[in-house]
PDB file of N, CA and C in Angstrom:
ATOM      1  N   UNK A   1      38.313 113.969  -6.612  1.00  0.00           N
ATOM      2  CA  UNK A   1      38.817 112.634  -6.832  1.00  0.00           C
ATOM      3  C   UNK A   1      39.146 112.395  -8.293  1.00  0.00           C
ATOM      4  N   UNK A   2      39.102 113.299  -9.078  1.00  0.00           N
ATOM      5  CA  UNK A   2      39.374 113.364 -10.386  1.00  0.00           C
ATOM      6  C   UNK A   2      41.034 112.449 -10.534  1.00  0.00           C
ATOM      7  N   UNK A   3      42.167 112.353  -9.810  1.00  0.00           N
ATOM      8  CA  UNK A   3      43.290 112.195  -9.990  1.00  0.00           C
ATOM      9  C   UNK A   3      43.567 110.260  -9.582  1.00  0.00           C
ATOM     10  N   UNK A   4      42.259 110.249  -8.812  1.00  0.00           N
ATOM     11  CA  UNK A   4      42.273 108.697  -8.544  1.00  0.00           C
ATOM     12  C   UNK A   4      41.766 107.439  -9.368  1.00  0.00           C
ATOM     13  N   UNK A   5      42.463 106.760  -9.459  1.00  0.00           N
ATOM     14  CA  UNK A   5      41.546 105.013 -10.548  1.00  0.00           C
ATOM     15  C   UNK A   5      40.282 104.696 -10.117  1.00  0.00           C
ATOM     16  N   UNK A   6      40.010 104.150 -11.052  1.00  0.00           N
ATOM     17  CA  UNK A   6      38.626 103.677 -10.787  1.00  0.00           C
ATOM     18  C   UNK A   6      38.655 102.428  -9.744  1.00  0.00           C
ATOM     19  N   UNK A   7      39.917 101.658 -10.110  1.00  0.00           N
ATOM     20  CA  UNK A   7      40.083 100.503  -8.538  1.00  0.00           C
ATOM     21  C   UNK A   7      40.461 100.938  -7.858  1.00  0.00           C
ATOM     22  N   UNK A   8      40.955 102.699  -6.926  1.00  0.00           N
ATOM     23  CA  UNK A   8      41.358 102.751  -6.205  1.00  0.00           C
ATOM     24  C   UNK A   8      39.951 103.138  -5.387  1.00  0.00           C
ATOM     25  N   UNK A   9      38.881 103.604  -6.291  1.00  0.00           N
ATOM     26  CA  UNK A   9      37.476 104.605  -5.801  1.00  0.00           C
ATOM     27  C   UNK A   9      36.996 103.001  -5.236  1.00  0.00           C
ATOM     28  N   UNK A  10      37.046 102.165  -6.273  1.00  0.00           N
ATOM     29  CA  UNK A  10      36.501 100.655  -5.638  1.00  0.00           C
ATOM     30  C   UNK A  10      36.638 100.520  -4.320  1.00  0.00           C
ATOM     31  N   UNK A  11      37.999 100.072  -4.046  1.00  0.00           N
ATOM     32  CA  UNK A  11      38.484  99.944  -3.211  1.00  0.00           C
ATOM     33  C   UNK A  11      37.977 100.386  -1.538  1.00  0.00           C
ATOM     34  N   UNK A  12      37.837 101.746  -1.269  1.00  0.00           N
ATOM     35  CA  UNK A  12      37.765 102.755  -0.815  1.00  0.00           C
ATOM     36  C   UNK A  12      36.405 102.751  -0.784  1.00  0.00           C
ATOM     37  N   UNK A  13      35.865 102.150  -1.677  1.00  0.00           N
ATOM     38  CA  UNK A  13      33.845 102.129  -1.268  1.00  0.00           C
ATOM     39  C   UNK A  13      33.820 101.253  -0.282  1.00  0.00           C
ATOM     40  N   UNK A  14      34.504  99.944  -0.522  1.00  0.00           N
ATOM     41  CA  UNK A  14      34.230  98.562  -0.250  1.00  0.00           C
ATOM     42  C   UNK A  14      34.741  98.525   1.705  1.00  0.00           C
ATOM     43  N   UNK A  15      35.989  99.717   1.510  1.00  0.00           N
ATOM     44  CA  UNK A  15      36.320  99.524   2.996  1.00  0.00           C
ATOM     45  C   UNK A  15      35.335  98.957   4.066  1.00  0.00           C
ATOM     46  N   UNK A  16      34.601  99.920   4.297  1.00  0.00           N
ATOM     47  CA  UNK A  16      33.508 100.182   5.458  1.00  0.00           C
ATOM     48  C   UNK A  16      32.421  99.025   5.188  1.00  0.00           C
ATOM     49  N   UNK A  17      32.289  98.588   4.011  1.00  0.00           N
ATOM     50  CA  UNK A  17      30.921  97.747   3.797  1.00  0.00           C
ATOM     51  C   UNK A  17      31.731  96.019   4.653  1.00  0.00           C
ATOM     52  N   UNK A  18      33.296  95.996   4.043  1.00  0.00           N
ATOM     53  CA  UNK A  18      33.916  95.000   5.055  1.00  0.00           C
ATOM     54  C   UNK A  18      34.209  94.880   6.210  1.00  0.00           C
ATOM     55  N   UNK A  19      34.407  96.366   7.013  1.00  0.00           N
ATOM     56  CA  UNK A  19      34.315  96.797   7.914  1.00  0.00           C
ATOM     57  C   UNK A  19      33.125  96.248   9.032  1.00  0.00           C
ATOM     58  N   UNK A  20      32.163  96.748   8.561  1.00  0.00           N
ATOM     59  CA  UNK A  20      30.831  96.154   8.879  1.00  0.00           C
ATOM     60  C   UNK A  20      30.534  95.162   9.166  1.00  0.00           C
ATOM     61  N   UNK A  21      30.555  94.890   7.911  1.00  0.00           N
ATOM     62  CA  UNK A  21      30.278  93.121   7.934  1.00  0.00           C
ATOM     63  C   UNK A  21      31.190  91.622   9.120  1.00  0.00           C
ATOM     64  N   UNK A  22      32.666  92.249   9.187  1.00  0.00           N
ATOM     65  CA  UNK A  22      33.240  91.805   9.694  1.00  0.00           C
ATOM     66  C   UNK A  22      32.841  91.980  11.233  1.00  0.00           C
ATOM     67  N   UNK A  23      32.373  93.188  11.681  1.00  0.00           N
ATOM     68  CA  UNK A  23      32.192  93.558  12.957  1.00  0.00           C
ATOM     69  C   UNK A  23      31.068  92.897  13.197  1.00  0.00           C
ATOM     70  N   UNK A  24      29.603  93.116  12.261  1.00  0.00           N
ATOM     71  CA  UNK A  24      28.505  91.905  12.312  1.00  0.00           C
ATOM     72  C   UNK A  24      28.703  90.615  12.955  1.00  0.00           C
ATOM     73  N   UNK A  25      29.376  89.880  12.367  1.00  0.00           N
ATOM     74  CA  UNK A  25      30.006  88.547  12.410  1.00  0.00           C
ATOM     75  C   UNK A  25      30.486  88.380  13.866  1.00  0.00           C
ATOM     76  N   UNK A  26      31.231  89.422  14.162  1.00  0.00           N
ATOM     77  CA  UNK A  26      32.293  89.470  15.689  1.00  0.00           C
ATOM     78  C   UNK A  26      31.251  89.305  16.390  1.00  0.00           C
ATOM     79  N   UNK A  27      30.493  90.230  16.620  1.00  0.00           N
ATOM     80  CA  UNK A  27      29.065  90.461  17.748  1.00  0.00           C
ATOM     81  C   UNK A  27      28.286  88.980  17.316  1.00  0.00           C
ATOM     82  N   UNK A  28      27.703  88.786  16.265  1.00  0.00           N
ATOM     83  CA  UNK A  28      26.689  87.163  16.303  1.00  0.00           C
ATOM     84  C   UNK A  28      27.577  86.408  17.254  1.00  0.00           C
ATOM     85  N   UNK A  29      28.483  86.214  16.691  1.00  0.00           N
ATOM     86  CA  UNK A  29      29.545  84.711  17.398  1.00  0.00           C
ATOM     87  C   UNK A  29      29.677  85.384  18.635  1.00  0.00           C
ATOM     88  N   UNK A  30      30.054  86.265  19.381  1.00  0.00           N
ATOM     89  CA  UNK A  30      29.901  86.569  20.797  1.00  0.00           C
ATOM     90  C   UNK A  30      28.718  86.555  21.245  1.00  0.00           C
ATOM     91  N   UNK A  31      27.690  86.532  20.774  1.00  0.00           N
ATOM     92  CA  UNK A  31      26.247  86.682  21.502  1.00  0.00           C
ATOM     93  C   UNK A  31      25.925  84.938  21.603  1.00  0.00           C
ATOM     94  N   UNK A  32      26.187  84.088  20.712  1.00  0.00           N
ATOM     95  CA  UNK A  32      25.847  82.997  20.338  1.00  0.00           C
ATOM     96  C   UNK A  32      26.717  82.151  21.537  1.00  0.00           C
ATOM     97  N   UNK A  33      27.650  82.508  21.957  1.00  0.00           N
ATOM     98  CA  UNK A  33      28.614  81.869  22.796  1.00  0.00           C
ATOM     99  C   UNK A  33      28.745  82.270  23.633  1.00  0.00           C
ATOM    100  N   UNK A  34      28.512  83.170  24.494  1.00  0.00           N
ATOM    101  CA  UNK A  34      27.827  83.769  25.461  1.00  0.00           C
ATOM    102  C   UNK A  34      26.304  83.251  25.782  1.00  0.00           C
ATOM    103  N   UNK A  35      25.449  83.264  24.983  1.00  0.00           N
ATOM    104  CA  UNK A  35      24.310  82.080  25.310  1.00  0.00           C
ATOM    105  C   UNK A  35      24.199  81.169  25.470  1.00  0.00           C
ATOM    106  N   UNK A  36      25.590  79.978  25.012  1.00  0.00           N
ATOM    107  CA  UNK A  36      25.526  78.708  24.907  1.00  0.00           C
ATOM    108  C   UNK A  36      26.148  78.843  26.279  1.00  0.00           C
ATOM    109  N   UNK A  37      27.199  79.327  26.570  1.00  0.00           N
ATOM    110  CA  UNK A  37      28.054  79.727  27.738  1.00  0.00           C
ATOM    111  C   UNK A  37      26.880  79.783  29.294  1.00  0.00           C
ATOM    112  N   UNK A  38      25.885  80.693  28.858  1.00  0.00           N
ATOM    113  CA  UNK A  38      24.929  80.096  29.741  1.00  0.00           C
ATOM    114  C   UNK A  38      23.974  79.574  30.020  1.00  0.00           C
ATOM    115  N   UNK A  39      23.645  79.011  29.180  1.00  0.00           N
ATOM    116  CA  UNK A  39      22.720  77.684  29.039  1.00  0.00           C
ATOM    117  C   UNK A  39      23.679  76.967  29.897  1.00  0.00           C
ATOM    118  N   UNK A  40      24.462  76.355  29.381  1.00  0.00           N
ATOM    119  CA  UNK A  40      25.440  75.394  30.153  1.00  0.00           C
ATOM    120  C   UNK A  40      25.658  75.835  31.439  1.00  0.00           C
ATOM    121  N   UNK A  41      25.510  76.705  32.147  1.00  0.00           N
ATOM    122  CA  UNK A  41      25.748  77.311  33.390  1.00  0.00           C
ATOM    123  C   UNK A  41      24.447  76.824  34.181  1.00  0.00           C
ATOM    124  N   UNK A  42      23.567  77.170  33.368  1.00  0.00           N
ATOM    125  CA  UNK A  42      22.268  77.041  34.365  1.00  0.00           C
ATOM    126  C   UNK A  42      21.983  75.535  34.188  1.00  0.00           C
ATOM    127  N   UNK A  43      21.462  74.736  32.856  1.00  0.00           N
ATOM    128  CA  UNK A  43      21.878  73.467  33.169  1.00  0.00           C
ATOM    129  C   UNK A  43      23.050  72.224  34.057  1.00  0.00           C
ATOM    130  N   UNK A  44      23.928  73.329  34.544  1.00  0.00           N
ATOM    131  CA  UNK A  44      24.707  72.535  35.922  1.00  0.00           C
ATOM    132  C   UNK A  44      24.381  73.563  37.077  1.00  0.00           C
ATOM    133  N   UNK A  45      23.849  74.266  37.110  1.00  0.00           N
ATOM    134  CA  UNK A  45      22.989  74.698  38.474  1.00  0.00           C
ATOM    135  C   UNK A  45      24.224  75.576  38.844  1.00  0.00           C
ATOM    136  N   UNK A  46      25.353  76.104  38.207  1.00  0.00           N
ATOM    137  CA  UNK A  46      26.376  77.336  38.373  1.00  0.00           C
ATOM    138  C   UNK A  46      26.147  78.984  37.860  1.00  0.00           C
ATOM    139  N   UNK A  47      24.710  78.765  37.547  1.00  0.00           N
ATOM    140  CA  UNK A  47      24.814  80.652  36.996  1.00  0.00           C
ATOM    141  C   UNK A  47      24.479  80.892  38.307  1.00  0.00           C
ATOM    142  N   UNK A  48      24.725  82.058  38.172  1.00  0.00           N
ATOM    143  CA  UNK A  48      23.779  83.630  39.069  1.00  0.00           C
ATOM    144  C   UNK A  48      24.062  84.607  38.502  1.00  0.00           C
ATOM    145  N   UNK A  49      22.404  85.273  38.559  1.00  0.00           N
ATOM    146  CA  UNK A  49      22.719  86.453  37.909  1.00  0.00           C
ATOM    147  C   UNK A  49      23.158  87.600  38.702  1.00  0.00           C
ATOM    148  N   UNK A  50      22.984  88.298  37.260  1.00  0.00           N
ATOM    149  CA  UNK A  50      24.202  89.855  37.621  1.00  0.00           C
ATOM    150  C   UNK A  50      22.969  90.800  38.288  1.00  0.00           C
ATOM    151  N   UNK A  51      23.306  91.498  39.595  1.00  0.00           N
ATOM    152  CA  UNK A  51      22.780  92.746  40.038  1.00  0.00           C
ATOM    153  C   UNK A  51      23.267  93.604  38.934  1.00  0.00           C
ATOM    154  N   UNK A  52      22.086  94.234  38.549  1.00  0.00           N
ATOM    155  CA  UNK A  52      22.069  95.678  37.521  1.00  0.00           C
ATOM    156  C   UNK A  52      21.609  96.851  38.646  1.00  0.00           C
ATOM    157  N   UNK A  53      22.669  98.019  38.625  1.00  0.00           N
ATOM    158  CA  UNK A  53      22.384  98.559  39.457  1.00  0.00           C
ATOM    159  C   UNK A  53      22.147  99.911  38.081  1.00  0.00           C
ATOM    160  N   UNK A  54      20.993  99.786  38.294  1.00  0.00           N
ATOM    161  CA  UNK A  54      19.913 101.437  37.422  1.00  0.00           C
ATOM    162  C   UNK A  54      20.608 102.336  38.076  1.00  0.00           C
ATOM    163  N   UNK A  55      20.544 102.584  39.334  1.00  0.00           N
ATOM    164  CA  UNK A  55      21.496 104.076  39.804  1.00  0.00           C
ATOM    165  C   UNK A  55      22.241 104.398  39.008  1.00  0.00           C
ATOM    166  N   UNK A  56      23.905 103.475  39.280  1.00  0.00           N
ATOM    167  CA  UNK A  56      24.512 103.871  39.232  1.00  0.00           C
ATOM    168  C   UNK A  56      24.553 103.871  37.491  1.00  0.00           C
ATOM    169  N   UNK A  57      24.063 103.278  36.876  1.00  0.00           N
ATOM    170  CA  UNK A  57      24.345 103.442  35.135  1.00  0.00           C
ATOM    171  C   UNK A  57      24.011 104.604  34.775  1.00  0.00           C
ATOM    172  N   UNK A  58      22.472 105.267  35.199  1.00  0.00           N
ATOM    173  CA  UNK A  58      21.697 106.458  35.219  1.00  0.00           C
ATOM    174  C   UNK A  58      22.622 107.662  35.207  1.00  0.00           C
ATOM    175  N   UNK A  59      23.420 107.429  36.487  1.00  0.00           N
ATOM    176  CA  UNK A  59      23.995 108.614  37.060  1.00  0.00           C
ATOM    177  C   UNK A  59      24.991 108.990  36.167  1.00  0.00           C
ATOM    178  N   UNK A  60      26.046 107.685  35.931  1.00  0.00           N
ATOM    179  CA  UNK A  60      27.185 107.561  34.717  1.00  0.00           C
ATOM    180  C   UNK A  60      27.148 108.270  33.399  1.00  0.00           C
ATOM    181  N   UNK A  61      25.595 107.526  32.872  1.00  0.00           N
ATOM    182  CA  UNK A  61      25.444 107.955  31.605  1.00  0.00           C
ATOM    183  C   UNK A  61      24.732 109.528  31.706  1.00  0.00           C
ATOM    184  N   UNK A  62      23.580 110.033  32.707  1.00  0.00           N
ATOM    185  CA  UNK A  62      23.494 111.948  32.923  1.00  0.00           C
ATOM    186  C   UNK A  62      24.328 112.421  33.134  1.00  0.00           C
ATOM    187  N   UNK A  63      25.654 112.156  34.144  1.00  0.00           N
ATOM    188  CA  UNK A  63      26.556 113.173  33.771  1.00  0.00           C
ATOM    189  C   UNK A  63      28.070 112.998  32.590  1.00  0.00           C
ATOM    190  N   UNK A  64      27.608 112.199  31.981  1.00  0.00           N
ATOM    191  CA  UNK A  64      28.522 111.919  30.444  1.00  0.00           C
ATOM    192  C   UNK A  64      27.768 112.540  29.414  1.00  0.00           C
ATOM    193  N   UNK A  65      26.737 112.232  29.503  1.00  0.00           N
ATOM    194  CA  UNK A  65      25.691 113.346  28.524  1.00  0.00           C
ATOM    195  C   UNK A  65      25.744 114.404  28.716  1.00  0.00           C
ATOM    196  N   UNK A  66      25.044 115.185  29.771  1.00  0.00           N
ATOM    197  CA  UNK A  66      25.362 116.564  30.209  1.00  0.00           C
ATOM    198  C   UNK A  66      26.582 117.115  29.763  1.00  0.00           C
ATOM    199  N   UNK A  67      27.875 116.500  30.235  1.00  0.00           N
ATOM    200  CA  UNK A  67      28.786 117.324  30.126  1.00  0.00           C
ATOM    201  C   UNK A  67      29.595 117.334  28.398  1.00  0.00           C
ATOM    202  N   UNK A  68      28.608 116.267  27.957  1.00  0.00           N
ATOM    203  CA  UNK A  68      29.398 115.997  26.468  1.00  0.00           C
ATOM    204  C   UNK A  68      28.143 117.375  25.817  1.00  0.00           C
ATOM    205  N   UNK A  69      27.024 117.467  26.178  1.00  0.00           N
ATOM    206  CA  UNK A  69      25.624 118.273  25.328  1.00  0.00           C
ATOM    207  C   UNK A  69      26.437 119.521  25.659  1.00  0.00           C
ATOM    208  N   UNK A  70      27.177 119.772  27.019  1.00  0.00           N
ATOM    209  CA  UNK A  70      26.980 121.074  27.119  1.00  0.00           C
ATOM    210  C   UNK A  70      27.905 121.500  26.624  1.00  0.00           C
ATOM    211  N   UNK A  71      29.067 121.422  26.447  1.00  0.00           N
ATOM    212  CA  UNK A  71      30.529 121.298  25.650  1.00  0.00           C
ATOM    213  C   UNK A  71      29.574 121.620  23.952  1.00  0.00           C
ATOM    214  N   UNK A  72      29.653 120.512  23.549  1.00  0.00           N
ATOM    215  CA  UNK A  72      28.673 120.632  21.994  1.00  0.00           C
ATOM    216  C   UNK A  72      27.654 121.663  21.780  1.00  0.00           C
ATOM    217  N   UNK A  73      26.590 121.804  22.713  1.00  0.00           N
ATOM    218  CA  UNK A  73      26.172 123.183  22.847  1.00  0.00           C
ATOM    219  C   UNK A  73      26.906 124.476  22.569  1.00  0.00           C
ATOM    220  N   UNK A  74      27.834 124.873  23.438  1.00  0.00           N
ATOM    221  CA  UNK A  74      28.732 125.587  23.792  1.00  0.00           C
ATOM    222  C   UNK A  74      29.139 126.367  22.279  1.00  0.00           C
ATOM    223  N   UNK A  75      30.065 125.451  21.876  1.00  0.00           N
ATOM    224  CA  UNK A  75      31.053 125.131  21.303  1.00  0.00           C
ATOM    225  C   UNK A  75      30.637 125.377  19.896  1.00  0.00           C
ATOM    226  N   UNK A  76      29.079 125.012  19.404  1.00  0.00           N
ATOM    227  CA  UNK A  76      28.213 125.283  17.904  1.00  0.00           C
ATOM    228  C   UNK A  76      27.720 126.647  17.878  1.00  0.00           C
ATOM    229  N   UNK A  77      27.061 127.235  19.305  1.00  0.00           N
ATOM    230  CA  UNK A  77      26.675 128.210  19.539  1.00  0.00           C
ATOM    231  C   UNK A  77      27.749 129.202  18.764  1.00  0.00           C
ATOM    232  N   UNK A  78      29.062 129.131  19.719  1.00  0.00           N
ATOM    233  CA  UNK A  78      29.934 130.071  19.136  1.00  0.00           C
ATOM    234  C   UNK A  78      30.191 130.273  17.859  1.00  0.00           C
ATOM    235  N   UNK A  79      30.168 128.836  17.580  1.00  0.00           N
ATOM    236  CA  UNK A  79      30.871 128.585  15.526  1.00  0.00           C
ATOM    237  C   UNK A  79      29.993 129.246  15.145  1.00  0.00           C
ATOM    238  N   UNK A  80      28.407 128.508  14.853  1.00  0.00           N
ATOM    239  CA  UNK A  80      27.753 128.594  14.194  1.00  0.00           C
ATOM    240  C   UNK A  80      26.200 129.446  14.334  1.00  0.00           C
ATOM    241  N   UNK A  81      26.606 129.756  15.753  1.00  0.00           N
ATOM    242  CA  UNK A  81      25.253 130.735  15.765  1.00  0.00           C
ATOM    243  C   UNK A  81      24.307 129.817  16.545  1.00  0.00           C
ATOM    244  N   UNK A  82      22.668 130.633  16.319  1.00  0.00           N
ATOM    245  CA  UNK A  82      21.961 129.831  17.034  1.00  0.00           C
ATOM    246  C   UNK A  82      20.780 129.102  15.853  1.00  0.00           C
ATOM    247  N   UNK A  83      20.711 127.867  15.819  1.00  0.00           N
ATOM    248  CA  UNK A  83      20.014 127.228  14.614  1.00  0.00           C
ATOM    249  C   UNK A  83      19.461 126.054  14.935  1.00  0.00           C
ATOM    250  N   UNK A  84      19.403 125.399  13.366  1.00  0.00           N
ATOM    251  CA  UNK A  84      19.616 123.731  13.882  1.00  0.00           C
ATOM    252  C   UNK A  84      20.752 123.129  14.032  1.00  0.00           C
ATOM    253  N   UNK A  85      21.960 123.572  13.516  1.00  0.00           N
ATOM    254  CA  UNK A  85      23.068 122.606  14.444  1.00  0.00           C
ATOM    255  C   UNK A  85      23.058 122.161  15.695  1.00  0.00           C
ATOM    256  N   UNK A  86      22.429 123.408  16.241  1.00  0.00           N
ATOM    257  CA  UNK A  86      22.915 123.650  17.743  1.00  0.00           C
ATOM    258  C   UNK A  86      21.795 122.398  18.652  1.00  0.00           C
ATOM    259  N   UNK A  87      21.181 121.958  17.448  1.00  0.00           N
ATOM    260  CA  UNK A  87      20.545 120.546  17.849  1.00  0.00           C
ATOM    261  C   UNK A  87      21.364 119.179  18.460  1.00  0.00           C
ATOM    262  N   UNK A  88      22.892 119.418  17.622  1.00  0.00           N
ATOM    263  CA  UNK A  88      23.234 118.257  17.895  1.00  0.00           C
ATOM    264  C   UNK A  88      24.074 118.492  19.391  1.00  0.00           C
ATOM    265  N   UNK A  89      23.691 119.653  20.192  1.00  0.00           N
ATOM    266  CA  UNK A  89      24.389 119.786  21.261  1.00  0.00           C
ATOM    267  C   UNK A  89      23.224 119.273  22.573  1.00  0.00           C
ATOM    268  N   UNK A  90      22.003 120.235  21.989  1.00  0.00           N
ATOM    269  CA  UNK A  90      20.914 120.157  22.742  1.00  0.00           C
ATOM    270  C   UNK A  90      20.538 118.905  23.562  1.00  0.00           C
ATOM    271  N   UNK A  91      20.408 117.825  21.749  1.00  0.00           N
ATOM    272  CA  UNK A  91      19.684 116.634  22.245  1.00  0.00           C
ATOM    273  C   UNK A  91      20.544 115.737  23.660  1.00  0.00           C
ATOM    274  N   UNK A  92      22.219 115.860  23.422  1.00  0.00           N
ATOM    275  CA  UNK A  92      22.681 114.695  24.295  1.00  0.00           C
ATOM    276  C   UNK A  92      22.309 116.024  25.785  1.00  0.00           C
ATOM    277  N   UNK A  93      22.239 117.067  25.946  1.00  0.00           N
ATOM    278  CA  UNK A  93      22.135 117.919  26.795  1.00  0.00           C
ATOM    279  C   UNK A  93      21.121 117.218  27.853  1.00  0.00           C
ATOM    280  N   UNK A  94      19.797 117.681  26.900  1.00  0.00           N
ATOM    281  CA  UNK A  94      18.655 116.919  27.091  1.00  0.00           C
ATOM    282  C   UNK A  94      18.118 115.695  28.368  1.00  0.00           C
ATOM    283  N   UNK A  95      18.839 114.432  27.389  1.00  0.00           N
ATOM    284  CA  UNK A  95      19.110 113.471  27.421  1.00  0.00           C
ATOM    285  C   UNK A  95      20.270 112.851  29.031  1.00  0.00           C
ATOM    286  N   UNK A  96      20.648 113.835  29.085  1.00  0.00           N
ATOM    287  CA  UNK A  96      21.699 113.572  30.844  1.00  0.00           C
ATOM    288  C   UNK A  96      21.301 114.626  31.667  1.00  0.00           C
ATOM    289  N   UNK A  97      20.348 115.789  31.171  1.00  0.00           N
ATOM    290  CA  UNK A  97      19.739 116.079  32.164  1.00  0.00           C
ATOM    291  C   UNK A  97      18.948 115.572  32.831  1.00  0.00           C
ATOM    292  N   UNK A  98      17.873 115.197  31.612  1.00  0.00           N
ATOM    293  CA  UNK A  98      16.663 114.036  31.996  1.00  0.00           C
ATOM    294  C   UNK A  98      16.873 112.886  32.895  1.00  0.00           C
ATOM    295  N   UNK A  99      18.081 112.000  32.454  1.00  0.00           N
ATOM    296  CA  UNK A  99      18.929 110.942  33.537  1.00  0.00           C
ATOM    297  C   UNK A  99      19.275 111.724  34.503  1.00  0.00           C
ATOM    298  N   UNK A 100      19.318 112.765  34.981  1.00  0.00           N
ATOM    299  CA  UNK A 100      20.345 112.996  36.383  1.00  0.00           C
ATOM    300  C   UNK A 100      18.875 112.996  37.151  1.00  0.00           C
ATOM    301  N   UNK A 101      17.489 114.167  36.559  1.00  0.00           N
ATOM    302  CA  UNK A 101      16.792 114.151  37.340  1.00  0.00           C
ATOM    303  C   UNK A 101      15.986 112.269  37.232  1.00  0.00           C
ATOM    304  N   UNK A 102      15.948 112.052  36.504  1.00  0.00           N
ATOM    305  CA  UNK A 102      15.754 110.457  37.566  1.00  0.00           C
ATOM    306  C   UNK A 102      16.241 109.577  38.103  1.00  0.00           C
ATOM    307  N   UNK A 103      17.431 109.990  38.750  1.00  0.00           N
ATOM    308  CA  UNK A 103      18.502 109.599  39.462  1.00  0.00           C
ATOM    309  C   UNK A 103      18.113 110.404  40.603  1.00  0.00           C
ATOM    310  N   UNK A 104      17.561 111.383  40.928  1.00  0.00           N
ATOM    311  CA  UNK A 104      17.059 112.269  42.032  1.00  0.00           C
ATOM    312  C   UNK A 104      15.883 112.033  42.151  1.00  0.00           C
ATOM    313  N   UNK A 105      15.282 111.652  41.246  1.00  0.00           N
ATOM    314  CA  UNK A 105      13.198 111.173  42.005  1.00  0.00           C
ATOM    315  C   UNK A 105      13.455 109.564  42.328  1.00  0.00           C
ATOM    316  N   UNK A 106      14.799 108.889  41.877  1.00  0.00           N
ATOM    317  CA  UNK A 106      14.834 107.607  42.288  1.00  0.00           C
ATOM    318  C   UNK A 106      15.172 107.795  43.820  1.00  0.00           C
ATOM    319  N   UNK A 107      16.876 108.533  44.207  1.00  0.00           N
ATOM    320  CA  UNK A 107      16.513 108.344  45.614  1.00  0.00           C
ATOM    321  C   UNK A 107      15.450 109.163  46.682  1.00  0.00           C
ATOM    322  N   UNK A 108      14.930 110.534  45.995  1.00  0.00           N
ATOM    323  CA  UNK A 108      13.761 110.567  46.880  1.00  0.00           C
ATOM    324  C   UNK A 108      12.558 109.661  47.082  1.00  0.00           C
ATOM    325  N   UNK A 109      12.666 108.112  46.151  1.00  0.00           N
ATOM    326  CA  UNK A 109      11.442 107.497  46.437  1.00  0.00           C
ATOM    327  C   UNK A 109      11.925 106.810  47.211  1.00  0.00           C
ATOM    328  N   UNK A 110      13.075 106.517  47.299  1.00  0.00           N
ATOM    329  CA  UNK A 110      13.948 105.489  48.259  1.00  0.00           C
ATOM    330  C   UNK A 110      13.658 106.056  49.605  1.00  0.00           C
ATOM    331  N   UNK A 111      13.843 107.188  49.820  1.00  0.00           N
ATOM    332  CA  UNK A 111      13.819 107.865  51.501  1.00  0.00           C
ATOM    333  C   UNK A 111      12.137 107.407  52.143  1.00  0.00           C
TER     334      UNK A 111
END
């Protein structure tokens, strides 16, 4: 960065910290209005809540993990050998294996 200004290095710090901040802001005011949103719902006797279905999120997110760990696995192995990189393949691996099998002890408790 030798060839760049010192207001351009400014600049270029500051991106992401506005970035941030701005996105901060987005999420409060949606959470805040979304709560008021239902307050007011249930004070006129119009909410109902949402069925959360654990299955199917479980299942979604083990095989999006799995197939993202095993790809990343894969893929470091070759580059880089076998180490700690190969951590950052492992963990999401892990992580959607673990979800698939309790997505399988969920419906065997169901039967």
């Amino acid at each position: 960065m030798a060839g760049t200004s010192f207001a351009a290095q400014v600049l270029i710090s500051i991106i992401p910290i506005v970035g941030i901040s701005l996105g901060s802001v987005v999420v409060f005011f949606w959470l805040l209005w979304n709560h008021r949103e239902r307050k007011l719902l249930i004070q006129q006797g119009a909410w109902t809540p949402s069925r959360f279905d654990i299955d199917t999120v479980s299942l979604l997110s083990g095989l999006l993990l799995s197939s993202v760990g095993l790809v990343l696995t894969v893929l470091i192995a070759i580059v880089d050998g076998f180490g700690y990189p190969l951590l950052g393949g492992l963990v999401p691996l892990s992580a959607g294996i673990s979800l698939l099998i309790f997505v399988r002890f969920r419906a065997a408790e169901r039967r």
